[in-house]
Protein backbone atom coordinates (compact mmCIF):
# COMPACT_ATOMS: atom_id res chain seq x y z
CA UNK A 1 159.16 102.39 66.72
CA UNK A 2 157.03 102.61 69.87
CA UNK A 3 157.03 100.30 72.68
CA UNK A 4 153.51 98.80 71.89
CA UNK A 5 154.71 98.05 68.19
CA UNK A 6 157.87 96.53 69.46
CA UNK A 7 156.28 94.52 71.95
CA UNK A 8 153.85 93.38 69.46
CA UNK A 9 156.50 92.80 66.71
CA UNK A 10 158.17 90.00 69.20
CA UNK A 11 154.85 88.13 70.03
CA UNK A 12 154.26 87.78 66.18
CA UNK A 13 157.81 86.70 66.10
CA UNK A 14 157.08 83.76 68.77
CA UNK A 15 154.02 82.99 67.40
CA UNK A 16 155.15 82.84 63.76
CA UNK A 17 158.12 80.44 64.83
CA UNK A 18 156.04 77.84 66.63
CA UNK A 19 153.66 77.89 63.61
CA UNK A 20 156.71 76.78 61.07
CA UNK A 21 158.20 74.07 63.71
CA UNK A 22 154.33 72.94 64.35
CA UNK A 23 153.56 72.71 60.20
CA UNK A 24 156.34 70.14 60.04
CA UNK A 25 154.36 68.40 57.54
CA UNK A 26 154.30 71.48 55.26
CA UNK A 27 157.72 72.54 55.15
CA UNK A 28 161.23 71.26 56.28
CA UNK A 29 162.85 73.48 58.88
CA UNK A 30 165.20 71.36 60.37
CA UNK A 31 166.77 68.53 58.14
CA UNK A 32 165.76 65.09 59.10
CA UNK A 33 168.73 63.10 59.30
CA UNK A 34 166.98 59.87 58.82
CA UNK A 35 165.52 60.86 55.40
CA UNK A 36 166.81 61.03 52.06
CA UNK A 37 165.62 60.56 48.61
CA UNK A 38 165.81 58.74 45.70
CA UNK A 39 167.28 61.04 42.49
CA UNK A 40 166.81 58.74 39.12
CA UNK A 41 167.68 60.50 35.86
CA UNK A 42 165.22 58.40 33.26
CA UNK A 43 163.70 61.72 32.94
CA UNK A 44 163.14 63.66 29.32
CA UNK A 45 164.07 67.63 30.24
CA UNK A 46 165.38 67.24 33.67
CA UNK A 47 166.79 69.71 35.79
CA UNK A 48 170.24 69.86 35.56
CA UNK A 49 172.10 68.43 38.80
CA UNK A 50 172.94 72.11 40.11
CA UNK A 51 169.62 73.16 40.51
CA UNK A 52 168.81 69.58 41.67
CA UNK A 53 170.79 70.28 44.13
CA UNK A 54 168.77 73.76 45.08
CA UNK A 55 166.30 71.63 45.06
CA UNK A 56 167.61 69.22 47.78
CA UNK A 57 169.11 71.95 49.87
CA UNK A 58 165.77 73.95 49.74
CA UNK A 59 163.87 71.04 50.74
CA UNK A 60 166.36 70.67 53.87
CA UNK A 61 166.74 66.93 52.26
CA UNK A 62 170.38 65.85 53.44
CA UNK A 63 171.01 62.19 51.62
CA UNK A 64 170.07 61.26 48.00
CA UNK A 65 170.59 57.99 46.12
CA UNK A 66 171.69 58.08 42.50
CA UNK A 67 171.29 55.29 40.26
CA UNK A 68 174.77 55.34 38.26
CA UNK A 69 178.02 56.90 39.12
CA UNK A 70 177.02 60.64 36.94
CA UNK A 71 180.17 62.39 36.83
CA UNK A 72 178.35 65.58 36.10
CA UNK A 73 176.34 64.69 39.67
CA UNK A 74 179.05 63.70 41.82
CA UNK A 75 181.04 66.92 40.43
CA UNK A 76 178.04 69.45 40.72
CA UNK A 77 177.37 68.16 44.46
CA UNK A 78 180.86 68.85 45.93
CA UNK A 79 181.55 71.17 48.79
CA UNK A 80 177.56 70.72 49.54
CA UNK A 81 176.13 68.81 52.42
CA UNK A 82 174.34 66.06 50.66
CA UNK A 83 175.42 62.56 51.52
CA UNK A 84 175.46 60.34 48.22
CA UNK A 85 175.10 56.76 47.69
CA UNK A 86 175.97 55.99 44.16
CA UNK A 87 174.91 52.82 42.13
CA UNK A 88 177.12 50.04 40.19
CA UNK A 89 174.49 49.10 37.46
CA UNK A 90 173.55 45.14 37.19
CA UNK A 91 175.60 45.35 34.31
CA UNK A 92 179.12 45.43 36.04
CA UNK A 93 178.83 42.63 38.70
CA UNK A 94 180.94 40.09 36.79
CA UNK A 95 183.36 42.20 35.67
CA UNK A 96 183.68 43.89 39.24
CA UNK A 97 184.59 40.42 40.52
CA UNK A 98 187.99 40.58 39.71
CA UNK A 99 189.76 42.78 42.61
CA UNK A 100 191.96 44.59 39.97
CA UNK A 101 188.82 45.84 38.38
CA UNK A 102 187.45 46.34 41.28
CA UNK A 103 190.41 48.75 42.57
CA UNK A 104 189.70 50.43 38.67
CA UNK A 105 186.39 51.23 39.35
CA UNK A 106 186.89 52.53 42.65
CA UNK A 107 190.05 54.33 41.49
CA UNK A 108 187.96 55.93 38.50
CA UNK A 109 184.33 56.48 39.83
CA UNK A 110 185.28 57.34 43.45
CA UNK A 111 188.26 58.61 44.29
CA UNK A 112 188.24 61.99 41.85
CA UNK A 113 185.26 63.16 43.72
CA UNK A 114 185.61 61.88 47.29
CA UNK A 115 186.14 63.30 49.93
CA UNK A 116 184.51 67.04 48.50
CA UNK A 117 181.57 65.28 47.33
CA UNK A 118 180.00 63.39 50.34
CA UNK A 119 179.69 59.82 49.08
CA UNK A 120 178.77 57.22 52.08
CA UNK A 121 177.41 54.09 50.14
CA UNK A 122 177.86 51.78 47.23
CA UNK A 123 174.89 50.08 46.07
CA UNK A 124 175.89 47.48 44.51
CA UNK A 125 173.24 46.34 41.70
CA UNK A 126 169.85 46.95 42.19
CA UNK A 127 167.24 43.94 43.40
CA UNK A 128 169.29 41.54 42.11
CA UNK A 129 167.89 38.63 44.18
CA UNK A 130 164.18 39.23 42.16
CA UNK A 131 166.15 38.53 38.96
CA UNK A 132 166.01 35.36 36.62
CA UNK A 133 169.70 35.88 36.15
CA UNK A 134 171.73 32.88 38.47
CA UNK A 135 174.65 34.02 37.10
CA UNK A 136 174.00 37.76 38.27
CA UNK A 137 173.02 36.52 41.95
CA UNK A 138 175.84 33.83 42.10
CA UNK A 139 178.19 37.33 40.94
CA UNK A 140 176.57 39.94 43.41
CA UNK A 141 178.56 39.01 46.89
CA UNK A 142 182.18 38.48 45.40
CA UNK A 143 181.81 42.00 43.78
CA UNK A 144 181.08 43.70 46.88
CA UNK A 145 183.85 41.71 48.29
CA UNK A 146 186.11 43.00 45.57
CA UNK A 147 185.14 47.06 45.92
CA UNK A 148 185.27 46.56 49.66
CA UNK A 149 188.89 46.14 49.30
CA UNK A 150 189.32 48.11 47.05
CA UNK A 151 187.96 51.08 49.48
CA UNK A 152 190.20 49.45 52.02
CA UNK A 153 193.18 49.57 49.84
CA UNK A 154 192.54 53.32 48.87
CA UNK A 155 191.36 54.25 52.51
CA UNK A 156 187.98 55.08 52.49
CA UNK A 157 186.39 52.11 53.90
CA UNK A 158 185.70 53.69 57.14
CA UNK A 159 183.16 56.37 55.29
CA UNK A 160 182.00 54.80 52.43
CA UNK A 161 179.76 51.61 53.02
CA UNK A 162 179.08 48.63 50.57
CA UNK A 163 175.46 47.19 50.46
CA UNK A 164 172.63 46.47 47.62
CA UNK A 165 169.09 47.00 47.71
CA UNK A 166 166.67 43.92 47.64
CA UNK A 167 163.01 43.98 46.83
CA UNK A 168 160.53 42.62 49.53
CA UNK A 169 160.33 39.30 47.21
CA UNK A 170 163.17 37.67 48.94
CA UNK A 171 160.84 37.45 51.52
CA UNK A 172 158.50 34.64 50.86
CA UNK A 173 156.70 34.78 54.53
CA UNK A 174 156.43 38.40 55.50
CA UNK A 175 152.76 38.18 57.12
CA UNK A 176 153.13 38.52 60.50
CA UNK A 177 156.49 40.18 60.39
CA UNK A 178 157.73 37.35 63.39
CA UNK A 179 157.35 34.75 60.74
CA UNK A 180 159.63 36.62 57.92
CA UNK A 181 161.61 33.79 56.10
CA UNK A 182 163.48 34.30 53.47
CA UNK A 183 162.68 32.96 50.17
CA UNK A 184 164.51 28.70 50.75
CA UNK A 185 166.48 28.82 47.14
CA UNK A 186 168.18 32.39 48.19
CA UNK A 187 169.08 30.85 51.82
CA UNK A 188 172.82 30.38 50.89
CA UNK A 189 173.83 33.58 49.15
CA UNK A 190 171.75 35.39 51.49
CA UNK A 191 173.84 33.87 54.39
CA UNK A 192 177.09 34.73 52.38
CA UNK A 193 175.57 38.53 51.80
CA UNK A 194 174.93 38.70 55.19
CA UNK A 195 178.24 37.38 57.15
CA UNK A 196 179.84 40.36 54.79
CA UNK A 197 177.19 43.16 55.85
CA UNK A 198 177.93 41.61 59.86
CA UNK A 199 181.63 41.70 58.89
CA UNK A 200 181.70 45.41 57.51
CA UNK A 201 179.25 46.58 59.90
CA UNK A 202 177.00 47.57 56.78
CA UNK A 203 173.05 48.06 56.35
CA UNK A 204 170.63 45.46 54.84
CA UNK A 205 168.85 47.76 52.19
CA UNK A 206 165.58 47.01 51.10
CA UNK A 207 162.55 48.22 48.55
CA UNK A 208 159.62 48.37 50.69
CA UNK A 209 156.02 49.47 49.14
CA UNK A 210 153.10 49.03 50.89
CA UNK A 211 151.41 49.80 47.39
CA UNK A 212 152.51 47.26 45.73
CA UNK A 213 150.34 44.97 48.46
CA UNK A 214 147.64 46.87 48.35
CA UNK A 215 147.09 47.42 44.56
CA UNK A 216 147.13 43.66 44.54
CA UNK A 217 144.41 42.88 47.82
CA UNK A 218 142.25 46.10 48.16
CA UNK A 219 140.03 44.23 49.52
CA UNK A 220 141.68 42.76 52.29
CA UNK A 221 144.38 45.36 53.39
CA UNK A 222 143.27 48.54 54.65
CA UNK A 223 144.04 51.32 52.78
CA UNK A 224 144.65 53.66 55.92
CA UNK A 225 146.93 50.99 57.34
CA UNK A 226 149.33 51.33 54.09
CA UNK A 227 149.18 55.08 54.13
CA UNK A 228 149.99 55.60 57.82
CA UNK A 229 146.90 57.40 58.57
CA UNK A 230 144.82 56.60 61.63
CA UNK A 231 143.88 52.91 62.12
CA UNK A 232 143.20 49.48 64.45
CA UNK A 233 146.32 47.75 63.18
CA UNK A 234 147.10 44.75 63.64
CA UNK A 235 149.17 42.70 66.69
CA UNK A 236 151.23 39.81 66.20
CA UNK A 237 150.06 37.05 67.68
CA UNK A 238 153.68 35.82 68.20
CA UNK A 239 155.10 38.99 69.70
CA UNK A 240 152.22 40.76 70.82
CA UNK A 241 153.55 43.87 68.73
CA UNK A 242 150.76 46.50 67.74
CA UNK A 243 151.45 47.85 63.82
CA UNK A 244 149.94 50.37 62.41
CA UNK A 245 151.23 50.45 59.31
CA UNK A 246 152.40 48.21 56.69
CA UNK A 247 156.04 49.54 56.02
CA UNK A 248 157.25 49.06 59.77
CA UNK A 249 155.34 45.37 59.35
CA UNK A 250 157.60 44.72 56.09
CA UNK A 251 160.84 45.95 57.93
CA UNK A 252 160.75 43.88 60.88
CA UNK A 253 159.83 41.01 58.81
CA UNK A 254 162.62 41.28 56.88
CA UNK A 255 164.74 41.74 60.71
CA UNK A 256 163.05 38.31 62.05
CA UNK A 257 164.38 37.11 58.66
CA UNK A 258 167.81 37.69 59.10
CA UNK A 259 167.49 36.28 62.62
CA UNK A 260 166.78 33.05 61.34
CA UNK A 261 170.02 32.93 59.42
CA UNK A 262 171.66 34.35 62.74
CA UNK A 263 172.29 37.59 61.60
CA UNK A 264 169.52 39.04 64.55
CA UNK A 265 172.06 42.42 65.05
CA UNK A 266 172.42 43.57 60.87
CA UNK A 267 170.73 47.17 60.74
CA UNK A 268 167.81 47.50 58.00
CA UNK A 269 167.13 50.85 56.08
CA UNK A 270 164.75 51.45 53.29
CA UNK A 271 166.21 52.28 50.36
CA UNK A 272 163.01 52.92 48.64
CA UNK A 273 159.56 53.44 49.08
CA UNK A 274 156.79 55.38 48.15
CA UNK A 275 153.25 55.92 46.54
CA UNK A 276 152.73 56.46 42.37
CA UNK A 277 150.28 59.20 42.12
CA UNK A 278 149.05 57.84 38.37
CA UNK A 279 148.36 54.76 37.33
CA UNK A 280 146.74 52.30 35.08
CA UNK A 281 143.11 51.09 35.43
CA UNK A 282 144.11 47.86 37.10
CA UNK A 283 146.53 49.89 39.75
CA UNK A 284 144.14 50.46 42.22
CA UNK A 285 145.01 53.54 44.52
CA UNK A 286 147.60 54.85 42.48
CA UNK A 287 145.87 58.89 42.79
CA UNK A 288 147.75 62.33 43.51
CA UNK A 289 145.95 61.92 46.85
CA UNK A 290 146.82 58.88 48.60
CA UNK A 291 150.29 59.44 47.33
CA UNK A 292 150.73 63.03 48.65
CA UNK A 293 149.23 61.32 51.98
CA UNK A 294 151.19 58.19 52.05
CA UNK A 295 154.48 60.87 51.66
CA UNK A 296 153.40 63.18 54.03
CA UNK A 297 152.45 60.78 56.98
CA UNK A 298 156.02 59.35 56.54
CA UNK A 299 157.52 62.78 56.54
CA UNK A 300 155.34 63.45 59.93
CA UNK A 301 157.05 59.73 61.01
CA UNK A 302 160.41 60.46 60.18
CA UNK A 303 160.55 63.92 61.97
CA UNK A 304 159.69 62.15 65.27
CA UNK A 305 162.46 60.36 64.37
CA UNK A 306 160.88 57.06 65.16
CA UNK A 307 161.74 53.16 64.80
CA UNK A 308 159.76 50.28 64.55
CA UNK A 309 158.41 48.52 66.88
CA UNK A 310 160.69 45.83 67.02
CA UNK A 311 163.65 48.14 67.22
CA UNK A 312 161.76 51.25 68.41
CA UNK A 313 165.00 53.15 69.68
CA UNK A 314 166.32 52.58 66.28
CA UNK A 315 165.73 55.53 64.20
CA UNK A 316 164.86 53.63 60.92
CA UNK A 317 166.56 55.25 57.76
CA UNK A 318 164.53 55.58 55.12
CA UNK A 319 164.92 56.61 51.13
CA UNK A 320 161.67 57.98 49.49
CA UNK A 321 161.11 57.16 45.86
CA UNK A 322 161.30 59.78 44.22
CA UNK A 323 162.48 63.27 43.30
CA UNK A 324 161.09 63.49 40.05
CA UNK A 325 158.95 62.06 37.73
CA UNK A 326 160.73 59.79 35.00
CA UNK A 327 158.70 59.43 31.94
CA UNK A 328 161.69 57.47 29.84
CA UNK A 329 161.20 54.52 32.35
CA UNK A 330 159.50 51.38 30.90
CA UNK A 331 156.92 49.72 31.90
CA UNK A 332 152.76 50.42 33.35
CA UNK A 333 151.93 54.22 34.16
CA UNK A 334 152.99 53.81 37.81
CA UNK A 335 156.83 53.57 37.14
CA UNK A 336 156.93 56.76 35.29
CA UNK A 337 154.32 58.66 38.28
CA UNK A 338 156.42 57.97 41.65
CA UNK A 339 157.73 61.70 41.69
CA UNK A 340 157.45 64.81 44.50
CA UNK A 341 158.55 66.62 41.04
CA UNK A 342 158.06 66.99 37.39
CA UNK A 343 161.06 66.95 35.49
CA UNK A 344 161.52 70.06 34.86
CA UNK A 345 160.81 71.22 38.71
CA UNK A 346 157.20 71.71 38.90
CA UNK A 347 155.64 70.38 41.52
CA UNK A 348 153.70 66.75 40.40
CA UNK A 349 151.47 67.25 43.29
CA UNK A 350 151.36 69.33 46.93
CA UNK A 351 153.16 66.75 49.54
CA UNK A 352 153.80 69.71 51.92
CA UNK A 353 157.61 70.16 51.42
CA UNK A 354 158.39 73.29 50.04
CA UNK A 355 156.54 76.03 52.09
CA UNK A 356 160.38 77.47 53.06
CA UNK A 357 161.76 76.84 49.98
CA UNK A 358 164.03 80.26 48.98
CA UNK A 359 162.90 79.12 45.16
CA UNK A 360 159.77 79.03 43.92
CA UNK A 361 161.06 76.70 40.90
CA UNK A 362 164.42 75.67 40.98
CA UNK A 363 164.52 75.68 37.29
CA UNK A 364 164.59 79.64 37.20
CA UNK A 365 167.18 81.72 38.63
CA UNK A 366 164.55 84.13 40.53
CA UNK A 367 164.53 83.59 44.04
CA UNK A 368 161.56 84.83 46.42
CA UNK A 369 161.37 85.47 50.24
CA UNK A 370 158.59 84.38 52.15
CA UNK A 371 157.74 87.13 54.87
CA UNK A 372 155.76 89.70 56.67
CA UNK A 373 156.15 93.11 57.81
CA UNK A 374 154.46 95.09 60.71
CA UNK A 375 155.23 98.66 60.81
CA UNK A 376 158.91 99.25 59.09
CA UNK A 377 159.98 96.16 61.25
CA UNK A 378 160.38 92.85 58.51
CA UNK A 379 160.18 89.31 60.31
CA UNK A 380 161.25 86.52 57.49
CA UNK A 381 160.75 83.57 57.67
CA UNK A 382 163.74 81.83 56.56
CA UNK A 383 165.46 83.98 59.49
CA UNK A 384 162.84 82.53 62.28
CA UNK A 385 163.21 78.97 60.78
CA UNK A 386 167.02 79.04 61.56
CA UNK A 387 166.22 80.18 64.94
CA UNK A 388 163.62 77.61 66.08
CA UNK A 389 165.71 74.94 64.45
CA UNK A 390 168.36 76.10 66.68
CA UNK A 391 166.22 75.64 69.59
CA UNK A 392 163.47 73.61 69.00
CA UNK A 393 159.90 73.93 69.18
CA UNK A 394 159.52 73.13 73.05
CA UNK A 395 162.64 75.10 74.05
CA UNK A 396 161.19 78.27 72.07
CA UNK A 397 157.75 78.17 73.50
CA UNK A 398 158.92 78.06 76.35
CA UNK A 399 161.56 81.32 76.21
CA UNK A 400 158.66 83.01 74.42
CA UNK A 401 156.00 82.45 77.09
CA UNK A 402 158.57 83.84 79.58
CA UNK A 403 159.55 86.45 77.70
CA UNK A 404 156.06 87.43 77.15
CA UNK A 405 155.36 87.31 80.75
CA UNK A 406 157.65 90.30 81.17
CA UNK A 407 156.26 92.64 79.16
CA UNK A 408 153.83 94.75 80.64
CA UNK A 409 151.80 96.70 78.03
């Protein structure tokens, strides 16, 4: 090759490797360690967890959240890189009350697969606070008590972390976020959950949807302040905070919450949100388009590896619902439409993460390359994405621009 075609080979190099890192939004070349995903199974024809998992690693997606403790899962994701939190249905509480149990469950759910699979949380039960069930509520802290022993006892306490999700209903002030106050009936258990979160240095997880408030006010919220795009905001008058959108509002209400009970220093991750793209004709803004955007801004926010502006040098962990599509779930339209995915691996609509995906469909065996070729020289893709991961997008401009200044032509 001559000198010219060499020379011109490496600028297309540079230039095509600040194009991936600067298309962030369509494609995932480095892993963002702050984002995972939520995998439910309620699914007719799904993919089977192996090539979920091509799915996951093609996606650069590092953490996923199951909703059961799927043998066929945990067993399918050892020796990979994906952190798991796995789920002890409602179901179990009272029964998991009872240490001995507890140390069963543990004993038969956990310990076979750990430490080759990468399981880091427990969730125990699933918005269990939003519940009519007393008895459930009155169950869910002495449970957790019990498996955290029992993780203690075995020795994995120290990687595996015990926490449940709530729903944004235990909030009954959430509007401005400095006035979040829990709900005055859940004050006590709430206190007890959180003196054992404080104690075992564990997250507060919570289901935050910005739909879910603006399907029920579109006339008073603004729709580009629950999707992250552009907007005024709003400030709290009590803080003088500027928001500009409604999930960061919802998580520091639910922070000024805990404060109020004393528990100011408790972490808070989402453990799920996200935006249905179908729905029925009373759930307003449920379309393939707001969702793909409501998904993609967040993507965009999570790769700046943000926090909110209460806690803005906390990067704010966050769980997107969903992976796939679950038509078996109950309920209206919108339950069974929260997917990036079909079922069977199809894309449900374009949210911008698979543009360096090895696969075009996980569910085939056929793998394609993405790349380009000038003269018999081949650049790939995947190859220049590993390299301006390595370096980062700044860094690699900058060797490239004094590279470039080198060559004489």
């Amino acid at each position: 090759m001559d000198q010219l075609c060499v020379k011109t080979v490496f600028i297309i190099q540079c230039l095509l490797g600040i194009i991936i890192l600067s298309l962030s939004g369509f494609g995932f070349v480095t892993k963002v360690e702050s984002l995972g995903i939520n995998y439910g199974q309620l699914g007719d024809n799904l993919l089977p967890p192996e090539k979920v998992l091509e799915l996951l690693k093609s996606l650069r997606i590092t953490k996923t959240r199951i909703y059961d403790t799927n043998p066929e899962i945990l067993t399918a994701f050892a020796g990979s890189r994906v952190e798991l939190i796995v789920t002890v249905e409602n179901a179990m509480l009272g029964t998991l009350m009872d240490p001995q149990q507890a140390l069963q469950w543990v004993t038969t759910h956990i310990k076979p697969y750990f430490p080759a699979t990468r399981i880091t949380g427990i969730a125990v039960g699933n918005e269990v606070f939003t519940g009519d069930d007393m008895t459930l509520v009155s169950n869910l802290v002495p449970a957790m008590v019990s498996l955290q022993r029992a993780l203690t006892q075995l020795g994995m306490q120290q990687y595996i972390q015990v926490s449940t999700p709530s729903s944004l209903a235990v909030l009954s002030n959430s509007y401005p976020p400095s006035a979040g106050t829990f709900t005055p009936e859940l004050t006590t258990i709430m206190t007890q959950l959180l003196q054992f979160l404080s104690t075992t240095k564990a997250p507060f997880w919570i289901n935050a949807y910005p739909y879910f408030a603006y399907k029920d006010s579109p006339s008073k919220i603004s729709l580009d302040y629950a999707l992250f795009n552009p907007n005024t905001g709003m400030i709290d008058p009590h803080t003088n905070m500027h928001y500009d959108n409604m999930l960061y509002a919802q998580v520091d209400a639910a922070i000024f919450a805990m404060a109020r009970l004393g528990f100011g220093g408790i972490e808070v991750r989402v453990s799920e949100t996200g935006w249905p793209s179908k729905g029925d004709t009373d759930e307003v803004g449920a379309t393939p388009q707001n969702a793909a955007i409501y998904n993609r801004n967040l993507l965009r926010r999570q790769l700046s590896g943000e926090g909110t502006p209460l806690r803005p040098k906390m990067r704010l962990e966050i769980y997107l619902f969903a992976l796939f599509n679950e038509d078996m779930k109950p309920g209206p339209t919108s339950e069974r439409n929260y997917g990036l995915y079909q079922p069977d691996g199809t894309m449900a609509y374009n949210v911008g993460l698979s543009a360096l995906s090895t696969s075009t469909n996980p569910s085939t065996s056929t793998s394609t390359s993405a790349s380009t070729s000038t003269s018999s020289s081949s650049i790939s893709l995947t190859s220049m994405a590993t390299k301006v991961e390595r370096m980062g997008l700044a860094c690699w401009i900058g060797v490239c621009l004094a590279a470039i200044g080198t060559l004489s032509f």
